[in-house]
N, C-alpha and C. Protein backbone atom coordinates (compact mmCIF):
# COMPACT_ATOMS: atom_id res chain seq x y z
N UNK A 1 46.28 21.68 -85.59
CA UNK A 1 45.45 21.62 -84.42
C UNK A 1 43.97 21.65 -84.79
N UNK A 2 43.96 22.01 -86.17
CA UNK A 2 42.33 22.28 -86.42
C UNK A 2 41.55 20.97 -87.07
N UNK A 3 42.58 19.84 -86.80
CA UNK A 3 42.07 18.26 -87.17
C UNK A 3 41.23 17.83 -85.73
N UNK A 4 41.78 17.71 -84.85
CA UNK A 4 41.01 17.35 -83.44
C UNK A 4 40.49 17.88 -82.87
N UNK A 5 39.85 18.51 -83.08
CA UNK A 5 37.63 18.31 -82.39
C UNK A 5 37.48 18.26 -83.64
N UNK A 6 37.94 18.19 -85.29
CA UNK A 6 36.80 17.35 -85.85
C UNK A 6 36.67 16.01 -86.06
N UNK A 7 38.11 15.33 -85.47
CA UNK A 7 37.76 14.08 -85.39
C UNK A 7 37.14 13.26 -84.20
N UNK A 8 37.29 14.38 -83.09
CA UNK A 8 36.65 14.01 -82.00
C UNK A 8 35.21 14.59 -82.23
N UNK A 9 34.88 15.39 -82.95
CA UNK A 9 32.96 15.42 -83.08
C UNK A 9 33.01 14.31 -83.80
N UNK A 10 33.47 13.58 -84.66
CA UNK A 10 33.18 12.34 -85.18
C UNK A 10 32.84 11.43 -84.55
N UNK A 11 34.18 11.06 -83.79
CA UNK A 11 34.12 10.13 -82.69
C UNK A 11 32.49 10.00 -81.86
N UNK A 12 32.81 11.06 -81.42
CA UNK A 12 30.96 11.29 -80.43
C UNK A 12 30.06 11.39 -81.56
N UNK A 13 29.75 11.77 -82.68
CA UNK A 13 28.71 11.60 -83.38
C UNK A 13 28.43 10.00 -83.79
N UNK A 14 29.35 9.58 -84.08
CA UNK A 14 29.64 7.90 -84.16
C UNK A 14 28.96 7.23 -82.78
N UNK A 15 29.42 7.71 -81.77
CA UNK A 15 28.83 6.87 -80.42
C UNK A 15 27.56 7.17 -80.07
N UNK A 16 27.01 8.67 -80.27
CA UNK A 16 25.61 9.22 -79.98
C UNK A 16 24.93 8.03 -81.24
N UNK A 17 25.11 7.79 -82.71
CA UNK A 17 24.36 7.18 -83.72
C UNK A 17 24.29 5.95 -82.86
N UNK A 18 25.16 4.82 -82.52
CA UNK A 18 25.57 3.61 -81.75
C UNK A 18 24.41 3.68 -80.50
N UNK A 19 24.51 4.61 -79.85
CA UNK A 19 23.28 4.46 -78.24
C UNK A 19 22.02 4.81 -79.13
N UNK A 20 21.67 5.45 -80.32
CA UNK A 20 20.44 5.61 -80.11
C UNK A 20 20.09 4.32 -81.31
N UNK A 21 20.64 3.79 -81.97
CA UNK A 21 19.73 2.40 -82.43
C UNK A 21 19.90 1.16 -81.39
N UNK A 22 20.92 1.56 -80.80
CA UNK A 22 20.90 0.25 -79.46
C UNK A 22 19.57 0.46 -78.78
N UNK A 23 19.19 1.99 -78.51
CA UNK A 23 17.84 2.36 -77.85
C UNK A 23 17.02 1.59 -78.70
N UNK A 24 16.78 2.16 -79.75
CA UNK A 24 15.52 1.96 -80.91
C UNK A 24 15.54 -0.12 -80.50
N UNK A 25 16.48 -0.85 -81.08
CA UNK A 25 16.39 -2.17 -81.20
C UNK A 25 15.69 -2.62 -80.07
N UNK A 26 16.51 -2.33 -78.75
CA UNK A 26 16.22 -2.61 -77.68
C UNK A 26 14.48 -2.73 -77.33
N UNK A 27 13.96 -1.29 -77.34
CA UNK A 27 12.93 -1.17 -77.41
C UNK A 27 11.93 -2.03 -77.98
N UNK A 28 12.33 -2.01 -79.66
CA UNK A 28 11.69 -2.95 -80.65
C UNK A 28 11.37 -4.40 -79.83
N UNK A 29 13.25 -4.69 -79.48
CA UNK A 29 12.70 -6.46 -79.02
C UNK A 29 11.95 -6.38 -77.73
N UNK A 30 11.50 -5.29 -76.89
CA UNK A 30 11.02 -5.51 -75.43
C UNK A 30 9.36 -5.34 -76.35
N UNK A 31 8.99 -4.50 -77.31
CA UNK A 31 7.63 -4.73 -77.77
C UNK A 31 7.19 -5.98 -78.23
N UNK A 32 7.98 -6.51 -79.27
CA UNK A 32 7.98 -8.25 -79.59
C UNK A 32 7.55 -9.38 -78.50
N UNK A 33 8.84 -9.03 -77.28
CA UNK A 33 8.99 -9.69 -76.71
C UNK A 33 7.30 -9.66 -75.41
N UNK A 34 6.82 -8.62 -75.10
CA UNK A 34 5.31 -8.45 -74.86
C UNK A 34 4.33 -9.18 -75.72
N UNK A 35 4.25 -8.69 -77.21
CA UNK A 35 3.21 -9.26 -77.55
C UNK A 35 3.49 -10.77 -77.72
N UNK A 36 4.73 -11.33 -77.60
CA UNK A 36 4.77 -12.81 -77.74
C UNK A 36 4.48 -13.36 -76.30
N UNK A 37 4.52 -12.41 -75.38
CA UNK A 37 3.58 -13.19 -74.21
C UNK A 37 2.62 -13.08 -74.08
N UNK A 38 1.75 -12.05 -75.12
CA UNK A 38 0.58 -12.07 -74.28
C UNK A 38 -0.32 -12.99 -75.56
N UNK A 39 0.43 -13.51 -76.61
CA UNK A 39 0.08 -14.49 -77.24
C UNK A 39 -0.08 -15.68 -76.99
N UNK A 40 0.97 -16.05 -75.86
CA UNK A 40 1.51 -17.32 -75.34
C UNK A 40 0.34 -17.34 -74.56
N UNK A 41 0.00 -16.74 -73.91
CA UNK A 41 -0.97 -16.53 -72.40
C UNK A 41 -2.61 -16.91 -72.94
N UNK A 42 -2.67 -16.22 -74.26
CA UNK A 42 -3.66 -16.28 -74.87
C UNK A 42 -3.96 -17.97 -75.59
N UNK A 43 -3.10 -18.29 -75.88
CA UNK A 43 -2.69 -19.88 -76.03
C UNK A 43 -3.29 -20.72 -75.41
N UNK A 44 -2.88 -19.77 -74.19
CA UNK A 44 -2.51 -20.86 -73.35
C UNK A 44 -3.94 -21.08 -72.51
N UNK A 45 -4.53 -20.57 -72.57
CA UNK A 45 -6.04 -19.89 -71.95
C UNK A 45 -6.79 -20.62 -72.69
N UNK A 46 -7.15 -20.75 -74.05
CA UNK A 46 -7.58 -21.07 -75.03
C UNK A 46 -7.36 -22.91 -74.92
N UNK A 47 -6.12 -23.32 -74.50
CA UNK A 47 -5.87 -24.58 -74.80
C UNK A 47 -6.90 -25.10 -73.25
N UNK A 48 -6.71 -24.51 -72.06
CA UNK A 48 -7.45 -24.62 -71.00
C UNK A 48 -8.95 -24.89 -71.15
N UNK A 49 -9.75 -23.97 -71.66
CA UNK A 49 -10.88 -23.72 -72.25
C UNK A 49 -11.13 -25.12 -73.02
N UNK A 50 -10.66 -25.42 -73.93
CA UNK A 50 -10.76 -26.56 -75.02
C UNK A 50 -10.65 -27.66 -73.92
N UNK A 51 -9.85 -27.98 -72.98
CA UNK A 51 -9.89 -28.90 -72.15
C UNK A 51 -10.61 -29.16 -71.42
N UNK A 52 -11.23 -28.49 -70.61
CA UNK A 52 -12.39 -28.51 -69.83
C UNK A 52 -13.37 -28.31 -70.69
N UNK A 53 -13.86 -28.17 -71.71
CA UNK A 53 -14.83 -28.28 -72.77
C UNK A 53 -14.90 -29.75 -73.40
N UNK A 54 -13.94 -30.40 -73.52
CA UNK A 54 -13.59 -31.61 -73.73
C UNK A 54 -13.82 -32.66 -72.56
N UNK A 55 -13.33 -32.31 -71.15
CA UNK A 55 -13.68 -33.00 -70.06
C UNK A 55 -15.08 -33.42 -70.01
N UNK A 56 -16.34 -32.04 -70.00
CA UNK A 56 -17.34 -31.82 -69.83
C UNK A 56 -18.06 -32.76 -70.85
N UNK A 57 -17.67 -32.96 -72.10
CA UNK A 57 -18.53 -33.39 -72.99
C UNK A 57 -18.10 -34.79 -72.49
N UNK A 58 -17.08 -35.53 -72.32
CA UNK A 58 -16.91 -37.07 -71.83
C UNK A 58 -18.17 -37.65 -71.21
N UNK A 59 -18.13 -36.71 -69.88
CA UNK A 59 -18.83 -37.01 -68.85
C UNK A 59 -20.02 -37.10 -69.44
């Protein structure tokens, strides 16, 4: 009887390790996933700028 709760603290130590790098990753890709928009945005602003800078000089 003195095998099960230590294979069941396993079990849950196994699943607690499992939720907290799912946390950690998760996290990671929602920071990525920010600064790759506010890169895009920045892009994208920039490509605007160049265009109407370009318009202006035609004329």
């Amino acid at each position: 009887m003195e095998r099960k709760p230590d294979s069941i603290r396993a079990i849950v130590l196994v699943f607690a390790v499992g939720l907290v790098i799912t946390g950690f990753t998760s996290l990671q890709a929602s920071e990525e996933e920010r600064s790759g928009a506010r890169a895009s945005t920045r892009a994208a602003a920039d490509d605007i700028a160049l265009m109407s800078l370009a318009r202006s000089d035609a004329r």
